[in-house]
C-alpha atoms as a PDB file:
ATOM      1  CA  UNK A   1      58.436 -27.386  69.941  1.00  0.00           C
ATOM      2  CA  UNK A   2      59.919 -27.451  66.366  1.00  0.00           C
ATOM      3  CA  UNK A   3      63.346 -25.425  66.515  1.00  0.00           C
ATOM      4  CA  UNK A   4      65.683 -24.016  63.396  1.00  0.00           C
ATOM      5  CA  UNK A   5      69.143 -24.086  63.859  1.00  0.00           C
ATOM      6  CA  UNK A   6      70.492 -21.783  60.813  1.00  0.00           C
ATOM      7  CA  UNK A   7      73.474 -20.898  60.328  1.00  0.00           C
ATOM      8  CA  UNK A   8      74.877 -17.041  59.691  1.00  0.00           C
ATOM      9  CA  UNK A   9      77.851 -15.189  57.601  1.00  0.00           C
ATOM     10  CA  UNK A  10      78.131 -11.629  58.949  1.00  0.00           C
ATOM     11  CA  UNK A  11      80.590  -9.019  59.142  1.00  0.00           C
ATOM     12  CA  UNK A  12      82.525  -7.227  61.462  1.00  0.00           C
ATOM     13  CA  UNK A  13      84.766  -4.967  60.515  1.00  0.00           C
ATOM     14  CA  UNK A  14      85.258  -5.915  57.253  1.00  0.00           C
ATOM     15  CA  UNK A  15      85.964  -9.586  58.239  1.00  0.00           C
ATOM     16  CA  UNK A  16      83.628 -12.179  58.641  1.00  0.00           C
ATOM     17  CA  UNK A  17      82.359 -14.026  61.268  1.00  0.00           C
ATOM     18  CA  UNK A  18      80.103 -17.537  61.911  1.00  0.00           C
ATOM     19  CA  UNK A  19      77.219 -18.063  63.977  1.00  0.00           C
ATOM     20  CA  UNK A  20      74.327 -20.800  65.099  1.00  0.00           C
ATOM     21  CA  UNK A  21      70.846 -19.265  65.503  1.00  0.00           C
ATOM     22  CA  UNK A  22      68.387 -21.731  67.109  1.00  0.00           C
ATOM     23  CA  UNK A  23      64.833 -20.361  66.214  1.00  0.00           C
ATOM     24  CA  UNK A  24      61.914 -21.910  67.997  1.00  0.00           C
ATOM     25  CA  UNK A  25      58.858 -21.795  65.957  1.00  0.00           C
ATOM     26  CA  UNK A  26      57.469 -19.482  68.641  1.00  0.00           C
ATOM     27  CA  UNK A  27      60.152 -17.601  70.259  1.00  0.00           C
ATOM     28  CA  UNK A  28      60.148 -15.809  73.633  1.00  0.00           C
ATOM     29  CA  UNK A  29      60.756 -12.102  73.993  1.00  0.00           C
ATOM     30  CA  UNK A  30      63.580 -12.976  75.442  1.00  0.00           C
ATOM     31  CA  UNK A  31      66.452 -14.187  74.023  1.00  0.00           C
ATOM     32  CA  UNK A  32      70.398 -15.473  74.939  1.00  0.00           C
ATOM     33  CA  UNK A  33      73.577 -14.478  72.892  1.00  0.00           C
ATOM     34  CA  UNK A  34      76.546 -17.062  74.066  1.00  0.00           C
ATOM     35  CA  UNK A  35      79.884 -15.462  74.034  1.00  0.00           C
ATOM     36  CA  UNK A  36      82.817 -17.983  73.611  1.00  0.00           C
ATOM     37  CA  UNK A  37      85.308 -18.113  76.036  1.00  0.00           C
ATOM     38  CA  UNK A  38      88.829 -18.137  75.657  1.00  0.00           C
ATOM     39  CA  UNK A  39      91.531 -20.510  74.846  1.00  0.00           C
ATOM     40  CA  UNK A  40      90.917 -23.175  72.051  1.00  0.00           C
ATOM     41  CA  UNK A  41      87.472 -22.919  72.469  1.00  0.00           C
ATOM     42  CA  UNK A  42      84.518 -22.381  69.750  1.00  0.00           C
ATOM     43  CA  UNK A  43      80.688 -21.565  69.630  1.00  0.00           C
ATOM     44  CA  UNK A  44      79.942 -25.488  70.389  1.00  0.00           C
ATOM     45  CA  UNK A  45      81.840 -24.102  74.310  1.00  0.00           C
ATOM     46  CA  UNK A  46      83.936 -26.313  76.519  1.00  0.00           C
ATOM     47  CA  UNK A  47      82.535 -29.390  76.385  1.00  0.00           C
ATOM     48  CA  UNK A  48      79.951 -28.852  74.419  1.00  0.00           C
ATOM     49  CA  UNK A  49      78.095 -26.861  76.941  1.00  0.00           C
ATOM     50  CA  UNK A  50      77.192 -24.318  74.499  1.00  0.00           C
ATOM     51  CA  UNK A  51      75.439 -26.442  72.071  1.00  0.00           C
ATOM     52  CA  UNK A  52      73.521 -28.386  75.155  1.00  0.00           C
ATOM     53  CA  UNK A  53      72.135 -24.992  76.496  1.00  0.00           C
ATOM     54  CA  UNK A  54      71.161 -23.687  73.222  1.00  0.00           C
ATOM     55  CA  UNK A  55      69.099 -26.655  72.405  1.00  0.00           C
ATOM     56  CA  UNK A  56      67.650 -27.299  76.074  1.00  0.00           C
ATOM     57  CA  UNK A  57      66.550 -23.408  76.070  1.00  0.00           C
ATOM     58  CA  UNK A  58      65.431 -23.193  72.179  1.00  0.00           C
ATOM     59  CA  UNK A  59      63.264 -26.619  72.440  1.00  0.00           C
ATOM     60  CA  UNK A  60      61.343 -24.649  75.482  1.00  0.00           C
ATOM     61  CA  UNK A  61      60.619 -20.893  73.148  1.00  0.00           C
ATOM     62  CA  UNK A  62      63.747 -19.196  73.895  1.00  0.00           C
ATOM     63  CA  UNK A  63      65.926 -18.245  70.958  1.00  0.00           C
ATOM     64  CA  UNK A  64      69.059 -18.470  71.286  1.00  0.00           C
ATOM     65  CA  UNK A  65      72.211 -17.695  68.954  1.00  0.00           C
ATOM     66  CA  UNK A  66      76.287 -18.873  69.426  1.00  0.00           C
ATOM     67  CA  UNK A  67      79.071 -17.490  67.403  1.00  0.00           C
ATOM     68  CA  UNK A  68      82.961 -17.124  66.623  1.00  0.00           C
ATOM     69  CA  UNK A  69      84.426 -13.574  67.457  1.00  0.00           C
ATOM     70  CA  UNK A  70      87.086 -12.505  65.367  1.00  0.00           C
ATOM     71  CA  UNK A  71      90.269 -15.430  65.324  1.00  0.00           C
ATOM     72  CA  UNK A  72      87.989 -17.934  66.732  1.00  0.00           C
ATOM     73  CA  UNK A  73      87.180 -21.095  65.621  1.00  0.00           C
ATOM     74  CA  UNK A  74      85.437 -20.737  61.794  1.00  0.00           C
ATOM     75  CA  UNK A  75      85.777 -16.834  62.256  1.00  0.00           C
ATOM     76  CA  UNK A  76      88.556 -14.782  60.454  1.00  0.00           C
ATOM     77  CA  UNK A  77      90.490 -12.173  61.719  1.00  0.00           C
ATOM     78  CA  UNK A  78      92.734 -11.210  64.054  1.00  0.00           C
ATOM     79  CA  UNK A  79      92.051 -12.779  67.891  1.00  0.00           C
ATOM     80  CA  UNK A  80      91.628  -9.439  70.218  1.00  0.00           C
ATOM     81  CA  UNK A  81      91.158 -11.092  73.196  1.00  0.00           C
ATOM     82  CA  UNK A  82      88.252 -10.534  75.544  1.00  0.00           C
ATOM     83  CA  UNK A  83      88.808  -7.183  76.514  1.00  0.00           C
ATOM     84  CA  UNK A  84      87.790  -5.949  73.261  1.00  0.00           C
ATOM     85  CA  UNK A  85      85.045  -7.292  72.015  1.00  0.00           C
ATOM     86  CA  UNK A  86      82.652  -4.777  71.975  1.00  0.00           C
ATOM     87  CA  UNK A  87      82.330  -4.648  68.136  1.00  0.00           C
ATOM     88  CA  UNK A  88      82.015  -8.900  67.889  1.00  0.00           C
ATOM     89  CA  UNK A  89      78.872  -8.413  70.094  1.00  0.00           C
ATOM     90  CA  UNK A  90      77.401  -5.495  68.481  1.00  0.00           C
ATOM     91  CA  UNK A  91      77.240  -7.261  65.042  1.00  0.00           C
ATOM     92  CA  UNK A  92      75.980 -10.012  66.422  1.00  0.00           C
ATOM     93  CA  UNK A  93      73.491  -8.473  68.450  1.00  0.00           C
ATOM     94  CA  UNK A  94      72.007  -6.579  65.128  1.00  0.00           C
ATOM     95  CA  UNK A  95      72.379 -10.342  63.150  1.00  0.00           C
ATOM     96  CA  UNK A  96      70.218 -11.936  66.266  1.00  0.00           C
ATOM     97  CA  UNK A  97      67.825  -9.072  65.900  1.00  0.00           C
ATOM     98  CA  UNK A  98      67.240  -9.407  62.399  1.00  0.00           C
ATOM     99  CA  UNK A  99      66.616 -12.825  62.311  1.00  0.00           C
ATOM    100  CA  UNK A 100      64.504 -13.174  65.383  1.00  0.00           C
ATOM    101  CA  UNK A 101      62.132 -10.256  65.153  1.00  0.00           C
ATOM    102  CA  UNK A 102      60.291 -11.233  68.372  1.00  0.00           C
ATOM    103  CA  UNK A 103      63.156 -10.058  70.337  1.00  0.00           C
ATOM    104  CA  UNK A 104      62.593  -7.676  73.059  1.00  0.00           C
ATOM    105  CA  UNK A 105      64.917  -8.680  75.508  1.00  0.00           C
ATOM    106  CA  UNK A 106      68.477  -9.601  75.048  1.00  0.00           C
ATOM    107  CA  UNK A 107      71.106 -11.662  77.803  1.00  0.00           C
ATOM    108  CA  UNK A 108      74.368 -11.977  77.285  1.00  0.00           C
ATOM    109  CA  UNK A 109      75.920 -15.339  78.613  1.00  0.00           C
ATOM    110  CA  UNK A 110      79.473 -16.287  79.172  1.00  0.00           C
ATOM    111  CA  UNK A 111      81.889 -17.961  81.505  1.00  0.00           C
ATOM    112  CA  UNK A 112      85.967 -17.202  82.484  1.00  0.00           C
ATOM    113  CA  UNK A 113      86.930 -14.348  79.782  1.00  0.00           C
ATOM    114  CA  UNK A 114      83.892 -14.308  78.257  1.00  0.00           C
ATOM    115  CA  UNK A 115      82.164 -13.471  81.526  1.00  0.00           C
ATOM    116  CA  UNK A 116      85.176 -10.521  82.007  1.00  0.00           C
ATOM    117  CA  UNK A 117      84.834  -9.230  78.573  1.00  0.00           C
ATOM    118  CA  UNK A 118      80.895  -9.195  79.022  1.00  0.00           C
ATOM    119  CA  UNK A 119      81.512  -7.400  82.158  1.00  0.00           C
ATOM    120  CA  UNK A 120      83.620  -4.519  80.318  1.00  0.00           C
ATOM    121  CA  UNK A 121      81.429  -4.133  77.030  1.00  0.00           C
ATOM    122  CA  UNK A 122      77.584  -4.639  78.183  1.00  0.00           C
ATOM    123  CA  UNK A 123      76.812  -1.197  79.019  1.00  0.00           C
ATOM    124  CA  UNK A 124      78.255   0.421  75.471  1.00  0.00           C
ATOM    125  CA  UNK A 125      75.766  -2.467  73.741  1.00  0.00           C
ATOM    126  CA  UNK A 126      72.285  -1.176  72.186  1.00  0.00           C
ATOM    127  CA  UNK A 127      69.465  -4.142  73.155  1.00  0.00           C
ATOM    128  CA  UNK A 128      71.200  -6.056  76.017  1.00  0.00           C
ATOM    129  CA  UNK A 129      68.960  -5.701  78.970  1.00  0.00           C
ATOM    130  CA  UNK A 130      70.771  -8.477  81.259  1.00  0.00           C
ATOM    131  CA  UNK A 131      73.548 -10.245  81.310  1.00  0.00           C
ATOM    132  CA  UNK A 132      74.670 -13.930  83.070  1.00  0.00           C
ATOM    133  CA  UNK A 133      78.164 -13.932  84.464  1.00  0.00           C
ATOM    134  CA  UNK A 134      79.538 -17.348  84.988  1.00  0.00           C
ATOM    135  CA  UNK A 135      82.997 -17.198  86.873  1.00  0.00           C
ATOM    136  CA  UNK A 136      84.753 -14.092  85.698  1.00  0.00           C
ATOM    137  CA  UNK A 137      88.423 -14.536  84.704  1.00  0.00           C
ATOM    138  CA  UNK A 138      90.441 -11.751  87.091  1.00  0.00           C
ATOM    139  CA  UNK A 139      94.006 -13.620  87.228  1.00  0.00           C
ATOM    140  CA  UNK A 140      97.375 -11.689  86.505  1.00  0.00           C
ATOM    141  CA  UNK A 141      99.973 -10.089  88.202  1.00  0.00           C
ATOM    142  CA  UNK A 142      98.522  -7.196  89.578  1.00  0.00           C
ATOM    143  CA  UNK A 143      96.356  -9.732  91.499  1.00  0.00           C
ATOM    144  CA  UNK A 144      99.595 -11.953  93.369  1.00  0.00           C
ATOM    145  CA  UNK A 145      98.947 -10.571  97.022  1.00  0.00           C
ATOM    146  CA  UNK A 146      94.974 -11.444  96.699  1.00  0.00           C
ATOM    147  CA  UNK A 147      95.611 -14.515  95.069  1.00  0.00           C
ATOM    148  CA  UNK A 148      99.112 -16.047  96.971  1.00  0.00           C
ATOM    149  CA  UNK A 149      97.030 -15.036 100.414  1.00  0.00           C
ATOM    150  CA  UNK A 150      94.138 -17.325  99.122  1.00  0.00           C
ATOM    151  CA  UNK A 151      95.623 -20.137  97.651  1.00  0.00           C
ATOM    152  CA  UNK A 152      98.000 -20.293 100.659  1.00  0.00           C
ATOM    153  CA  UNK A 153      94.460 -20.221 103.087  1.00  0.00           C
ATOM    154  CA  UNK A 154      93.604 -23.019 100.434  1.00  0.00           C
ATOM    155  CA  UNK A 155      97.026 -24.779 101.544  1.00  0.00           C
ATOM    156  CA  UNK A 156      96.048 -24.870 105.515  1.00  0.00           C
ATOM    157  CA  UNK A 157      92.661 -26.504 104.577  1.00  0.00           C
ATOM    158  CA  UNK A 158      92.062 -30.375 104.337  1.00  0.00           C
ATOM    159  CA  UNK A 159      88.982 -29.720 101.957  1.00  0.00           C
ATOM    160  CA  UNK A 160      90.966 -28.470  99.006  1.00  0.00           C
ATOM    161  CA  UNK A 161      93.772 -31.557  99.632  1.00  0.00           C
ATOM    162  CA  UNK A 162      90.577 -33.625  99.587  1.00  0.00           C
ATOM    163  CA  UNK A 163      89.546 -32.184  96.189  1.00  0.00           C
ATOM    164  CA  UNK A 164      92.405 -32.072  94.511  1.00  0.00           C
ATOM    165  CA  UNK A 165      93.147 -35.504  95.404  1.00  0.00           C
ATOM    166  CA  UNK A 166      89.737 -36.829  94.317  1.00  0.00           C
ATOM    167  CA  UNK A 167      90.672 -35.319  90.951  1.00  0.00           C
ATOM    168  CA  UNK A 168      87.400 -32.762  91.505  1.00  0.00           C
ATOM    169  CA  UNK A 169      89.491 -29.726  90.322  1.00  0.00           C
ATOM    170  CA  UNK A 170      89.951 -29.379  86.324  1.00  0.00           C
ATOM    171  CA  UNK A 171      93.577 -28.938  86.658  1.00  0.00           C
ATOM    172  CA  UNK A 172      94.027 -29.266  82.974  1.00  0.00           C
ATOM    173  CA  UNK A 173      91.480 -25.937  82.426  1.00  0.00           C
ATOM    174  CA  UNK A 174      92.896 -24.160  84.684  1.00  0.00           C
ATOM    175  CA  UNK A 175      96.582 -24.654  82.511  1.00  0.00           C
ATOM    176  CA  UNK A 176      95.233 -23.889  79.606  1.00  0.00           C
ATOM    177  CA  UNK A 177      93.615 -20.468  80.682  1.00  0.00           C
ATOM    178  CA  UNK A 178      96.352 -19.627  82.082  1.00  0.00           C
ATOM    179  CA  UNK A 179      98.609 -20.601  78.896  1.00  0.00           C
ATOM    180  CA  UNK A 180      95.947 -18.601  76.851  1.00  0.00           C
ATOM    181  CA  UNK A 181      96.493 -15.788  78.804  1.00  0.00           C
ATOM    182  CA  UNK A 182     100.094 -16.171  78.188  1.00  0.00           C
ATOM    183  CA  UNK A 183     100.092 -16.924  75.080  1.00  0.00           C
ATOM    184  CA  UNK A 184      97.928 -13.136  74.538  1.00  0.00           C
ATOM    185  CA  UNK A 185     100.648 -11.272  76.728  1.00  0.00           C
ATOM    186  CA  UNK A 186     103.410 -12.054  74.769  1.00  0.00           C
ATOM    187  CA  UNK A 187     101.622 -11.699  71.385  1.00  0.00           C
ATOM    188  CA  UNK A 188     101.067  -8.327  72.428  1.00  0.00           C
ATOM    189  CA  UNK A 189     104.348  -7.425  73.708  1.00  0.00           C
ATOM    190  CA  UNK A 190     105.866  -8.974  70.706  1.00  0.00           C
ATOM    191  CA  UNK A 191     103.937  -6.796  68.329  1.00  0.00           C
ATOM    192  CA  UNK A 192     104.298  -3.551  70.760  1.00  0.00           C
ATOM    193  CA  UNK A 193     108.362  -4.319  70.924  1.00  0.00           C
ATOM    194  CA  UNK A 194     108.094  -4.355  66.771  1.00  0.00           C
ATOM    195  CA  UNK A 195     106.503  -1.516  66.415  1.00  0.00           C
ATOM    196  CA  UNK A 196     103.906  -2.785  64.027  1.00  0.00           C
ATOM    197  CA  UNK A 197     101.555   0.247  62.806  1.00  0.00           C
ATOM    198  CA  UNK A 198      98.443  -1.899  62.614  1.00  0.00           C
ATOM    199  CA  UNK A 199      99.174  -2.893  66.543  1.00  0.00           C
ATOM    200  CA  UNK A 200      95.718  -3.082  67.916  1.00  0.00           C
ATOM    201  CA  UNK A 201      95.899  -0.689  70.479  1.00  0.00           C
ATOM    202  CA  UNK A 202      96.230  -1.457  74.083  1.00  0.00           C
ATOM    203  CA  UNK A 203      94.492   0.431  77.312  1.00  0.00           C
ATOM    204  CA  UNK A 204      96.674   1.201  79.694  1.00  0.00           C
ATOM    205  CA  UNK A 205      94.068   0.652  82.201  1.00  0.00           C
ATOM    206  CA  UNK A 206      94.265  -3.137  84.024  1.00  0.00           C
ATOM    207  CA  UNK A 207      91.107  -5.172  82.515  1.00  0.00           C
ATOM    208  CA  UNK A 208      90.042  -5.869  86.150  1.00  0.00           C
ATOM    209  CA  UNK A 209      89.391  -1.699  86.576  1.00  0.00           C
ATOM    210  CA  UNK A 210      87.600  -1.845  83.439  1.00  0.00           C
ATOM    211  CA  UNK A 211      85.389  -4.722  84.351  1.00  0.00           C
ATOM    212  CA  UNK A 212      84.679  -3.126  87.619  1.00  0.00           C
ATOM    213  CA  UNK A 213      84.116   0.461  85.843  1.00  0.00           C
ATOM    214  CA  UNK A 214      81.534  -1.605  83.378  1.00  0.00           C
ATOM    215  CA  UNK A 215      79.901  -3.647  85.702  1.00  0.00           C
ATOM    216  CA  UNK A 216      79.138  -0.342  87.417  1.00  0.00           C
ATOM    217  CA  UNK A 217      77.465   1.421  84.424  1.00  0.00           C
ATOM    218  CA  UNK A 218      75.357  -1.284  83.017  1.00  0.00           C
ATOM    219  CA  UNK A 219      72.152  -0.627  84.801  1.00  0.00           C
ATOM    220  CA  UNK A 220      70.486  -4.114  83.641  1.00  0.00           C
ATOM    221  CA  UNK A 221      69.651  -7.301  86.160  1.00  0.00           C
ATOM    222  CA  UNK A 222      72.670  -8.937  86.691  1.00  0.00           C
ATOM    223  CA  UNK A 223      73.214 -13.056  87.706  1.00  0.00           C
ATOM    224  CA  UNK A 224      76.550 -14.057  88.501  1.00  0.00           C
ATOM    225  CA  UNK A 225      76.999 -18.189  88.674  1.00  0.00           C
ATOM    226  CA  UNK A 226      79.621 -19.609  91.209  1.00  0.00           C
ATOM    227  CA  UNK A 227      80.773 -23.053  90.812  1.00  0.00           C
ATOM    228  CA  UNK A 228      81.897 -24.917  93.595  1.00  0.00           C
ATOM    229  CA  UNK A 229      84.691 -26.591  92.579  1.00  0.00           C
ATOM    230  CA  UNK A 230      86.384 -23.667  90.451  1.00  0.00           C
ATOM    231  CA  UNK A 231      89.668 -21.880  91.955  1.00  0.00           C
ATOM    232  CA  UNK A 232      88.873 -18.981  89.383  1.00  0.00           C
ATOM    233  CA  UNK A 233      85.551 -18.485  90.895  1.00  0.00           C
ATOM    234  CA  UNK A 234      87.173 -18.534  94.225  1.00  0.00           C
ATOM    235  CA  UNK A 235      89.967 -16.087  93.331  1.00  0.00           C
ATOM    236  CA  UNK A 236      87.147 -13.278  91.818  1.00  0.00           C
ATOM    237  CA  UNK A 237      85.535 -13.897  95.329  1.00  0.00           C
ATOM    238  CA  UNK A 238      88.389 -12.781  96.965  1.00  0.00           C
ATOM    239  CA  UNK A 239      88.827  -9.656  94.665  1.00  0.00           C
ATOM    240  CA  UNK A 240      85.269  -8.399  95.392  1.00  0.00           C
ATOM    241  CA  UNK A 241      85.660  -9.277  99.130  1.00  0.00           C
ATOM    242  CA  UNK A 242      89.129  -6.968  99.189  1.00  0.00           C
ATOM    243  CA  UNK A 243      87.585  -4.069  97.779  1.00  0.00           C
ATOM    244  CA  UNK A 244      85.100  -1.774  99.000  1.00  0.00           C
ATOM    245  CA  UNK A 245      84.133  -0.415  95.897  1.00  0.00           C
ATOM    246  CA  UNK A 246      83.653  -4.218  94.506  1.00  0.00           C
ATOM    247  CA  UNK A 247      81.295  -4.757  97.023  1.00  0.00           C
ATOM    248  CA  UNK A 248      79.376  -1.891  96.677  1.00  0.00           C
ATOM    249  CA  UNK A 249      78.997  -2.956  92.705  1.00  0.00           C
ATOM    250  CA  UNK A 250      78.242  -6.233  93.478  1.00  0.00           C
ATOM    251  CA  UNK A 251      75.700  -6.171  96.679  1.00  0.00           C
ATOM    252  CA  UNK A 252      73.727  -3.219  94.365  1.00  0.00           C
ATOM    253  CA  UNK A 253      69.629  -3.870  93.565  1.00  0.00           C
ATOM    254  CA  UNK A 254      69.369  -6.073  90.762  1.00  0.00           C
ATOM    255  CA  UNK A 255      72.410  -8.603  91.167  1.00  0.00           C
ATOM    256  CA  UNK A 256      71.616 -12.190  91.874  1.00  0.00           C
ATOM    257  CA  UNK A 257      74.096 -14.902  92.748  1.00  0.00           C
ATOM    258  CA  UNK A 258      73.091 -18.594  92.280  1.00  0.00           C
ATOM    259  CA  UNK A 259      75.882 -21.451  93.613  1.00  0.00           C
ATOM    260  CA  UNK A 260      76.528 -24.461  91.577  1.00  0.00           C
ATOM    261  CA  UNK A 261      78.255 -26.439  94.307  1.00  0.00           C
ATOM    262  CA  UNK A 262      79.318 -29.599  92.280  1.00  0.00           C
ATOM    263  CA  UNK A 263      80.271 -27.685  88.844  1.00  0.00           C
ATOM    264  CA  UNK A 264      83.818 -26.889  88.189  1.00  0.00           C
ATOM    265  CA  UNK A 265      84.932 -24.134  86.134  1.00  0.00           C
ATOM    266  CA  UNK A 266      83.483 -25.176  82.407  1.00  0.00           C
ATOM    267  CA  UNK A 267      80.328 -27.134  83.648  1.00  0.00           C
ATOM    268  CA  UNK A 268      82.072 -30.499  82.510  1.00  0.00           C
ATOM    269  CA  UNK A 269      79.768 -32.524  84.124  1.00  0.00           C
ATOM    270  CA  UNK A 270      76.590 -33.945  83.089  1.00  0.00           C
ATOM    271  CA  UNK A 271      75.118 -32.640  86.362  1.00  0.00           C
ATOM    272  CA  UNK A 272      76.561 -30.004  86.119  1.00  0.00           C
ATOM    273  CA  UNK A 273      75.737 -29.002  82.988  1.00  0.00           C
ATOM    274  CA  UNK A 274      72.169 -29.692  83.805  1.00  0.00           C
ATOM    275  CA  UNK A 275      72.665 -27.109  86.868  1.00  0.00           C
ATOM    276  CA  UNK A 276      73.953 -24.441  85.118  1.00  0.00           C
ATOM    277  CA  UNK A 277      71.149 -24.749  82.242  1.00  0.00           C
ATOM    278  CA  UNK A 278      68.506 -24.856  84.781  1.00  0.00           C
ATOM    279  CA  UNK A 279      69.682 -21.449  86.579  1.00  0.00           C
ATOM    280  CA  UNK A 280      69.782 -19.897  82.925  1.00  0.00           C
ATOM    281  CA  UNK A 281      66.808 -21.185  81.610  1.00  0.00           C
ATOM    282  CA  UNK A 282      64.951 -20.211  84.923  1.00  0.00           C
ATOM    283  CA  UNK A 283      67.164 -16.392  84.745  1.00  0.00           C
ATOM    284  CA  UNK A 284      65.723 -15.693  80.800  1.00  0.00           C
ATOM    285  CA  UNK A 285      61.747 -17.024  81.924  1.00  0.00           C
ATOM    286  CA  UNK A 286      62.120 -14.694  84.526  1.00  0.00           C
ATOM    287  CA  UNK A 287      63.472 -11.972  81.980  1.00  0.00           C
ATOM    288  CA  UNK A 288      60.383 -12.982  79.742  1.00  0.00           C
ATOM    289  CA  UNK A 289      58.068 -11.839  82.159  1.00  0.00           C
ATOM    290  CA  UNK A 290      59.785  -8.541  82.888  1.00  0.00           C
ATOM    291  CA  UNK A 291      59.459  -7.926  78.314  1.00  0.00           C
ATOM    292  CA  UNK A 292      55.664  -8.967  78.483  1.00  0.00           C
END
């Protein structure tokens, strides 16, 4: 099938942003908007995997678009961070919409932030009927009993020695998340202990409430991916399986879980890459069905 990839200027907030639409010559009602992680990533996504699910989907009739929020990659402005946003997606949402007409039916896709941001704007979001949640990013301090009791489980247990070892964890992603989210903290307390009067404001609510307080509103299906080899996938398993009210979110009608046991946290993989496009690709057919 013939496929466009054009590229898109459009604003948000008086700044603008940069986006890939890939157009099949016949598009599906159904349609995926990528959201870009965090860290020094881009619309292309870790790896590339972006740009390889984007084509694989669009060359079967489902369009798809990838874009820069604000501070990211070819985008200008000012870097928000995932927990807000809201307005990135809504502007692209409308651009996706006007250029694919066909649209009935939009999923939001992302992984790590993207995945926790997703989880805390969907239900505020006009036209997104589903959204794919690859392993949500719930690390900080408020988390160091649920996460020091699991990692020191992980300690007692000759599989994870085995892994590491066998170089199976990405290490390096793991750093740079967590230097990312670092690197946001103090940009924020920095401006906050200024006093700027443009400081973008802050909720005082932890982002792991407002996920959780999201995830419960948005009334669309829902597929969370696990990876296998990911210690952030592992450490938002052990937040759902400490909370009641977590579970209760999470086991709810309409939430689907599919494991990736060989894909790490960004897909890096050739196989794994090919996994994770296969569960979304199969997710959105299934999502066509439901717009016919």
């Amino acid at each position: 099938m013939k496929v466009e990839e054009r590229p898109v200027v459009f604003e948000c907030e008086g700044v603008q942003l940069i986006g890939i639409l890939h157009i099949p010559e016949q598009p599906l009602a159904a349609g995926v908007l990528c959201v870009t992680a965090g860290g020094l990533q881009y619309r292309a996504g870790c790896g590339r995997q972006l740009l390889s699910l984007a084509r694989s989907m669009a060359a079967q009739g489902i369009p798809v678009m990838r874009f820069d929020r604000r501070g990211i990659g070819d985008s200008v402005g000012e870097l928000r961070g995932f927990e807000y946003m809201e307005a990135d997606l809504r502007s692209a949402i409308a651009v996706f919409q006007e250029h694919v007409p066909e649209l009935k039916h939009i999923v939001l896709y992302g992984g790590c932030e993207a995945a926790s941001g997703i989880m805390i704007s969907a239900y505020q979001l006009s036209g997104v009927n589903s959204v794919i949640l690859a392993n949500p990013w719930v690390s900080d301090s408020m988390h160091a009993v649920v996460s020091s009791r699991h990692y020191y489980r992980k300690l007692r247990d000759p599989r994870f020695w085995k892994k590491l070892f066998t170089f199976q964890y990405n290490i390096a992603e793991y750093a740079s998340s967590f230097f990312s989210s670092l690197k946001s903290k103090l940009f924020s307390l920095a401006r906050t202990d200024h006093g700027s009067s443009d400081a973008i404001p802050r909720s005082e609510i932890p982002f792991q409430e407002r996920m959780l307080s999201g995830f419960q509103k948005f009334d669309g299906p829902v597929l969370f991916l696990k990876s296998g080899l990911s210690l952030i996938s592992e450490e938002f398993d052990d937040l759902v399986s400490n909370s009641k009210v977590w579970q209760r979110a999470y086991s709810r009608e309409g939430v689907k879980r599919r494991e990736l046991p060989s894909a790490d946290q960004t897909f890096s993989t050739a196989v794994a890459r090919t996994e994770v496009n296969a569960a979304i690709t199969d997710w959105i057919f299934a999502m066509n069905k439901i717009s016919h």
